[in-house]
C-alpha atoms as a PDB file:
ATOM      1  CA  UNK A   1      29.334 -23.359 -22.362  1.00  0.00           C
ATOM      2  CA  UNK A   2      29.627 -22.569 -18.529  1.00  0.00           C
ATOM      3  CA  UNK A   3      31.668 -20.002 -19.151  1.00  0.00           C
ATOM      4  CA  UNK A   4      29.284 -18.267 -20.849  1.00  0.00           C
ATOM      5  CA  UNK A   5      26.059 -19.421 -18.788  1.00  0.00           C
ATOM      6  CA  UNK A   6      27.995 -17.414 -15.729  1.00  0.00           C
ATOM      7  CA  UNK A   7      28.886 -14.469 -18.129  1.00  0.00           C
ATOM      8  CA  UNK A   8      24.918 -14.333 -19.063  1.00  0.00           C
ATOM      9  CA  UNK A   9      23.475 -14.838 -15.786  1.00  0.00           C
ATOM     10  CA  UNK A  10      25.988 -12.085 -14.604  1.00  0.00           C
ATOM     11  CA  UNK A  11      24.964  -9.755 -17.110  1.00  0.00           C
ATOM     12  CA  UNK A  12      21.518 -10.386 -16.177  1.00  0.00           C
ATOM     13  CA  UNK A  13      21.918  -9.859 -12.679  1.00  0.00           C
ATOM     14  CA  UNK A  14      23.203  -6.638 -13.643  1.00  0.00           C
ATOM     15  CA  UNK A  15      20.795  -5.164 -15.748  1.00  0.00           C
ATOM     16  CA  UNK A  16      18.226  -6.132 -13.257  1.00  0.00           C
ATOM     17  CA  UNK A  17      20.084  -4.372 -10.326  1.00  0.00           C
ATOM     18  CA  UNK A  18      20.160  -1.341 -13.017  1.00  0.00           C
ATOM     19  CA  UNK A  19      16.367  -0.896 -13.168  1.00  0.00           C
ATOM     20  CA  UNK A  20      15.722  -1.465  -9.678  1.00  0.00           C
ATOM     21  CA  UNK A  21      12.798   0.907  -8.179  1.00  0.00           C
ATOM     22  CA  UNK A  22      11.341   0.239 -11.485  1.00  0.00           C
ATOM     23  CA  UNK A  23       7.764  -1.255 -11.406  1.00  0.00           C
ATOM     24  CA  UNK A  24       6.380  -3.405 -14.645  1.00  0.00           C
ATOM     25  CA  UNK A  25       3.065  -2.273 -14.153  1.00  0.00           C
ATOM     26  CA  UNK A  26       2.186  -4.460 -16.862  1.00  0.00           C
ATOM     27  CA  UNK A  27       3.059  -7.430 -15.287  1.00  0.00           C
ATOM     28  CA  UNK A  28       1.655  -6.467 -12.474  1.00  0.00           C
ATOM     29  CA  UNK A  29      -1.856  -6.099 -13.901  1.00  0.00           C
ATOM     30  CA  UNK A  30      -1.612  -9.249 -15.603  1.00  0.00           C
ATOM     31  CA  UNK A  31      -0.764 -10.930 -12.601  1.00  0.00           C
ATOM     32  CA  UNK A  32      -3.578 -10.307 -10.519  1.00  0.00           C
ATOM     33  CA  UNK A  33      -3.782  -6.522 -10.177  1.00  0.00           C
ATOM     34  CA  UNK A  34      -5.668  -5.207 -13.138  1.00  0.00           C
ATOM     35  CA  UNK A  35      -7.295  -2.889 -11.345  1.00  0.00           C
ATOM     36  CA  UNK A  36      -3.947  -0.809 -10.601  1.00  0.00           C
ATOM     37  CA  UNK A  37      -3.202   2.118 -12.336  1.00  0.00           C
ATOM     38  CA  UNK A  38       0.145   3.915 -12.351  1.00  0.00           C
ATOM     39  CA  UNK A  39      -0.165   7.810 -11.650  1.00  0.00           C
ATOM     40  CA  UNK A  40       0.656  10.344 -13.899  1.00  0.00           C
ATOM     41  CA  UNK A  41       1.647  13.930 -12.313  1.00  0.00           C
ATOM     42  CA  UNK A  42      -0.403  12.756  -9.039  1.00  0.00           C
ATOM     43  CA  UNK A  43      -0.907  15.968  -7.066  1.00  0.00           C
ATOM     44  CA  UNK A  44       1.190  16.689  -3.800  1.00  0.00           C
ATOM     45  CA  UNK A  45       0.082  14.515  -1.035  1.00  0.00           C
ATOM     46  CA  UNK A  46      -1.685  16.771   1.175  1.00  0.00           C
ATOM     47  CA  UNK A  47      -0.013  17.463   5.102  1.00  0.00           C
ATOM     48  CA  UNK A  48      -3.653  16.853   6.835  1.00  0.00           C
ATOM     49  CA  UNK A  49      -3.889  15.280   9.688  1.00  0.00           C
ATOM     50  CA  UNK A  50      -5.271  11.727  11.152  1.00  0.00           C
ATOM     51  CA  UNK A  51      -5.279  10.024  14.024  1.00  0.00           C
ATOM     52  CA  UNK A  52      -4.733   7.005  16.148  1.00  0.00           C
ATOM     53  CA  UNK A  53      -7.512   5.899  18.618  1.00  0.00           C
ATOM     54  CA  UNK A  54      -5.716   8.192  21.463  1.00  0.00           C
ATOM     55  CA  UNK A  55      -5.328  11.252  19.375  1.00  0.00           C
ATOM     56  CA  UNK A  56      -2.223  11.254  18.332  1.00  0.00           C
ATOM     57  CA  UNK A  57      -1.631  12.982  15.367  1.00  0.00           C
ATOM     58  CA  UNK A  58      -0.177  11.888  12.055  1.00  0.00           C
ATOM     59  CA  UNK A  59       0.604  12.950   8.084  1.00  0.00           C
ATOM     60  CA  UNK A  60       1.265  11.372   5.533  1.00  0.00           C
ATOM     61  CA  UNK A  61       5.332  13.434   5.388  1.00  0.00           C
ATOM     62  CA  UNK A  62       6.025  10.756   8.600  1.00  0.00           C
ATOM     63  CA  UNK A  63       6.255   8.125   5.941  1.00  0.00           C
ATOM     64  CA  UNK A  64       8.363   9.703   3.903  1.00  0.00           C
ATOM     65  CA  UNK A  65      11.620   7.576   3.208  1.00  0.00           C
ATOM     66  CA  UNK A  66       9.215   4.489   3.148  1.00  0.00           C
ATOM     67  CA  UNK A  67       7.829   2.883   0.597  1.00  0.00           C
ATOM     68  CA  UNK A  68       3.648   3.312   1.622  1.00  0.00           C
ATOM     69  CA  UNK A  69       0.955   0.931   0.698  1.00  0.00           C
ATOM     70  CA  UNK A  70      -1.904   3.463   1.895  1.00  0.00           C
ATOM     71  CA  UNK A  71      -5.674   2.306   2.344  1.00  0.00           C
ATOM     72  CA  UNK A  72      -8.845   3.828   3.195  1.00  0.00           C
ATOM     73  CA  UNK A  73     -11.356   1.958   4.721  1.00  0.00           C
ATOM     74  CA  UNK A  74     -14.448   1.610   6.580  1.00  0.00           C
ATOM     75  CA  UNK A  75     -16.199  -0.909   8.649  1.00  0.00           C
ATOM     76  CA  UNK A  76     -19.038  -1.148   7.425  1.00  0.00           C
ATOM     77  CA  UNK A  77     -17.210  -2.044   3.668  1.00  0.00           C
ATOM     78  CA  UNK A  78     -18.009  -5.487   2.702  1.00  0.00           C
ATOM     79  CA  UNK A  79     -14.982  -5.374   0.014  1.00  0.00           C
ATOM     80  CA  UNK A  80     -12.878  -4.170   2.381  1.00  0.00           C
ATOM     81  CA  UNK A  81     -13.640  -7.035   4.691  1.00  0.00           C
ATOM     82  CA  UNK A  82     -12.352  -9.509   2.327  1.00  0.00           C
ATOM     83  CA  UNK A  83      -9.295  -7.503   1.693  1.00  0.00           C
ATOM     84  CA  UNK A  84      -7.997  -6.755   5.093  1.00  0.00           C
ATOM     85  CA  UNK A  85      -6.349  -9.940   5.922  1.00  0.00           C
ATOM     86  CA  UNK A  86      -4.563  -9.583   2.689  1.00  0.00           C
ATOM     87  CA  UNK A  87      -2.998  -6.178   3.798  1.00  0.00           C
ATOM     88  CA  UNK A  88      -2.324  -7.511   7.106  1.00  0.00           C
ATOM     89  CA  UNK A  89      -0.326 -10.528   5.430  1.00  0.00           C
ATOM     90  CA  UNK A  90       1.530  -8.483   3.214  1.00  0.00           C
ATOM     91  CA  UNK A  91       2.229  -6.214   6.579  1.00  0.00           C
ATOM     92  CA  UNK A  92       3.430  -9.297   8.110  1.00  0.00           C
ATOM     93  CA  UNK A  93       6.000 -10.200   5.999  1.00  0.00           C
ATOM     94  CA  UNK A  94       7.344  -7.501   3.950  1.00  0.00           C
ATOM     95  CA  UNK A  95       6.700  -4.542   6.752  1.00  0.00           C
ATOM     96  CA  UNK A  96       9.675  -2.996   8.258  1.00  0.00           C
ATOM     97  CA  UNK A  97      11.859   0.198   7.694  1.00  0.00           C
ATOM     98  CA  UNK A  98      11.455   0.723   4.030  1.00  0.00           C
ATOM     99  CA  UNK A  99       7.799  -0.461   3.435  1.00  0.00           C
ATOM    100  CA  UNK A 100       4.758  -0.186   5.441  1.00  0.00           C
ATOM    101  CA  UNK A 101       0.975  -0.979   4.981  1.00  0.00           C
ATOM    102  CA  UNK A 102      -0.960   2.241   6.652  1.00  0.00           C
ATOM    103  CA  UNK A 103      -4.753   1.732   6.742  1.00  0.00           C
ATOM    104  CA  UNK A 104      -6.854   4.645   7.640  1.00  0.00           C
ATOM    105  CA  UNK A 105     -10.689   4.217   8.627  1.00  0.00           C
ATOM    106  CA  UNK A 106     -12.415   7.086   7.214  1.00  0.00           C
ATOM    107  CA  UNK A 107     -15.682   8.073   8.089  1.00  0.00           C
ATOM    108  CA  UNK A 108     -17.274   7.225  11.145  1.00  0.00           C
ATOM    109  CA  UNK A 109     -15.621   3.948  12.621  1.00  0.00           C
ATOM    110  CA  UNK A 110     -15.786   4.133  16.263  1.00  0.00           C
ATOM    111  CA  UNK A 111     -12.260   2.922  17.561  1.00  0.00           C
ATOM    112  CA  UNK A 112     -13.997   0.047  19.105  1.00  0.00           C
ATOM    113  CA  UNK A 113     -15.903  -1.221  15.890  1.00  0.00           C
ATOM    114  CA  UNK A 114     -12.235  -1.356  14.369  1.00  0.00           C
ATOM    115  CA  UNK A 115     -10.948  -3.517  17.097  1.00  0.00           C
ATOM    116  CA  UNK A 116     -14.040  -5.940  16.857  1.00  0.00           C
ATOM    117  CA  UNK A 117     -13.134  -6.116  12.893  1.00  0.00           C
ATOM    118  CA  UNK A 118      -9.883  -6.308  13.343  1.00  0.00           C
ATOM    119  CA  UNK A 119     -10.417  -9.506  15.554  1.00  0.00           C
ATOM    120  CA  UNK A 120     -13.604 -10.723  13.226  1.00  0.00           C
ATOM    121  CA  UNK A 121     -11.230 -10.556  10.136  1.00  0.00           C
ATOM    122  CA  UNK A 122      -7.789 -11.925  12.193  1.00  0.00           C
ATOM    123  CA  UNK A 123      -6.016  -8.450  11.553  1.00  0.00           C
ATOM    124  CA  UNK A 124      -2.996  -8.365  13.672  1.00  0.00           C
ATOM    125  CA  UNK A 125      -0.101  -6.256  12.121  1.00  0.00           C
ATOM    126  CA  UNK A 126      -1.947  -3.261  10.947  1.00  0.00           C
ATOM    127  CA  UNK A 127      -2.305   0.408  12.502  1.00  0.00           C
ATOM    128  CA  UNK A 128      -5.428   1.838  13.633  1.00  0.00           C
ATOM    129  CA  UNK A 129      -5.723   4.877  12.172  1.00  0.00           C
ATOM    130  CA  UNK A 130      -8.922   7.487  11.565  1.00  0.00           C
ATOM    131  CA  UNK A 131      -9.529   9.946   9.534  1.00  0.00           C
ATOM    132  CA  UNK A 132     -13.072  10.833  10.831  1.00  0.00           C
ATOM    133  CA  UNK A 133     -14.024  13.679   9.103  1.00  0.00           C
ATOM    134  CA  UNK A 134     -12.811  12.398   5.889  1.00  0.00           C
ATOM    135  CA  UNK A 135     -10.590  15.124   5.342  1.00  0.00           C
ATOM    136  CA  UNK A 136      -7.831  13.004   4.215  1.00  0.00           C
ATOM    137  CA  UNK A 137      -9.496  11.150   1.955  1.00  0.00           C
ATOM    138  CA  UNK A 138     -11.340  13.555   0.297  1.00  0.00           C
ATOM    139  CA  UNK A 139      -8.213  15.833  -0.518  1.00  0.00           C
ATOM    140  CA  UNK A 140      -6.929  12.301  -2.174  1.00  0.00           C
ATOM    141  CA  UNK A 141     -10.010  11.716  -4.373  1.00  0.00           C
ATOM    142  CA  UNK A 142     -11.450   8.812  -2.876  1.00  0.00           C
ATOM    143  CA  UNK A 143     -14.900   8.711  -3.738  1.00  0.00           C
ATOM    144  CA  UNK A 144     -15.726   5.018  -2.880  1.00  0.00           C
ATOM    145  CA  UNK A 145     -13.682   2.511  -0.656  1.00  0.00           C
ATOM    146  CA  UNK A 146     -11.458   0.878  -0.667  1.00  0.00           C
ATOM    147  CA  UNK A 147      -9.193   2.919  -2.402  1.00  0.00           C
ATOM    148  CA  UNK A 148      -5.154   1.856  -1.822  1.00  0.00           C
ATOM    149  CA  UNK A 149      -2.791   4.598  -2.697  1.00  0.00           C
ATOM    150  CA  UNK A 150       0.969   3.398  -3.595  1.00  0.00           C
ATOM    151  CA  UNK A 151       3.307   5.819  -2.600  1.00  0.00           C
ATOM    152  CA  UNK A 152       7.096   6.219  -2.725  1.00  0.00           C
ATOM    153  CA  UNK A 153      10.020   6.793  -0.756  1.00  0.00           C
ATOM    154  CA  UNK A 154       9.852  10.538  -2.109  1.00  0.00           C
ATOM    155  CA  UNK A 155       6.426  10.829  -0.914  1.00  0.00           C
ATOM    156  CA  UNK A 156       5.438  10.513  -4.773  1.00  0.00           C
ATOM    157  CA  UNK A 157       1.694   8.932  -5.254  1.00  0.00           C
ATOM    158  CA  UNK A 158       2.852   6.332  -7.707  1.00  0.00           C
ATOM    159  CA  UNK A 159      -0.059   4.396  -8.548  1.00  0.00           C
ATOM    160  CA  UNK A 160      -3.927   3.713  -7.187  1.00  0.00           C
ATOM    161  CA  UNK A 161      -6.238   0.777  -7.185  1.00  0.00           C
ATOM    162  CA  UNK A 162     -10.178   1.086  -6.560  1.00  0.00           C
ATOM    163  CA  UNK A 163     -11.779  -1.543  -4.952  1.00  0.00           C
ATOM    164  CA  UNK A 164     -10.318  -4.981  -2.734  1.00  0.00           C
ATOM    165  CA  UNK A 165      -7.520  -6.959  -4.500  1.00  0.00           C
ATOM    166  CA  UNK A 166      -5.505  -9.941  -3.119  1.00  0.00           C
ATOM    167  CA  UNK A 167      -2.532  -7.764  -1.258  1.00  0.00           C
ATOM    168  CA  UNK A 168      -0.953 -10.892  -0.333  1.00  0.00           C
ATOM    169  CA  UNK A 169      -0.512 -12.162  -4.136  1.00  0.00           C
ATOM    170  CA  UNK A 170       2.564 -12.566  -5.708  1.00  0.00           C
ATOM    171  CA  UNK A 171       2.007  -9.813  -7.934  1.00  0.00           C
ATOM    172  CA  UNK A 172       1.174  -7.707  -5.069  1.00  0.00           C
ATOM    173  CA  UNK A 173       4.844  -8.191  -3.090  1.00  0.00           C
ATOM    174  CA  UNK A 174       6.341  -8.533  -6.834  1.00  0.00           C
ATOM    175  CA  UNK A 175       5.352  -4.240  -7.044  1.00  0.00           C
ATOM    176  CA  UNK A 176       6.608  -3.901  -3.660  1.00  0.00           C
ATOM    177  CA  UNK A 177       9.692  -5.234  -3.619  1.00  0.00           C
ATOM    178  CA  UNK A 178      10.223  -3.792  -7.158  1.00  0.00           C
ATOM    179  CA  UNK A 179       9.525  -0.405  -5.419  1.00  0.00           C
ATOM    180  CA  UNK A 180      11.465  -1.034  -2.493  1.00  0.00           C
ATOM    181  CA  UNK A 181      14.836  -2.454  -4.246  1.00  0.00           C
ATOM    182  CA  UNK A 182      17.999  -0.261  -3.691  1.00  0.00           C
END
């Protein structure tokens, strides 16, 4: 009987290791993300450019190789509000070399607004990034905010979520580490 408890849990191991990268949507949505919806032949991300608070500039190709959890924001977004210390948790503990969280402020959020919401709202691990002009977000479709973009390691958008959701859930770090498994 243990012999064959070890030969199942083995096997199951395996075939877990076998789909790894793979998402269950599904699950994910009935977990706590129903809003998410998986992409099917998303467009190229675009190569436009955004910025941190001291101009330096940045694409979207500079995450490439990471798995990207990217959100568009505002200040003046009461949803957004309640969904930024989520993103900043999930930052905090599953950030690092093969996922990141990359918020971008789009519209007209003066670089010291951000700061004063960032401290309102006890943000502490994500970027300040603009996209003033709302290039960016425009050439990805967002029409309302927040709007988080799940992107791959190939630079493939994957899947997209309007509105706030709990970033921190279980279901949320479930899809990422799905996405980020080797």
């Amino acid at each position: 009987m243990l012999r064959s408890a070890l030969l199942y849990t083995a096997l199951l191991i395996g075939a877990n290791t076998a789909f790894a990268g793979e998402v269950d949507w599904d699950a994910a949505k009935s977990a706590g993300l129903a809003k998410l919806v998986p992409s099917t032949d998303a467009p190229a991300l675009p190569d436009t450019v955004f910025t941190d608070p001291e101009g330096n500039e940045f694409t979207l190709a500079d995450y490439e190789g990471q798995v990207v959890l990217l959100n568009f924001w505002a200040t003046w977004c009461a949803p957004c509000r309640e969904e930024m210390p989520a993103l900043d948790e999930l930052q905090a503990e599953l950030g690092g070399d093969d996922f990141q969280v990359v918020t971008i402020a789009t519209g007209r959020n003066a670089p010291e607004k951000i700061a004063e919401f960032f401290d309102e709202t006890g943000v502490t691990n994500l970027p300040t990034l603009l996209d003033p002009k709302q290039q960016l977000s425009r050439q990805m479709g967002v029409v309302g905010l927040p709007v988080t973009v799940l992107i791959d390691r190939d630079g493939t958008e994957v899947a997209r979520l309007l509105g706030d959701a709990d970033w921190a859930s279980d279901a949320a770090k479930d899809v990422i580490r799905q996405m980020t498994a080797d």
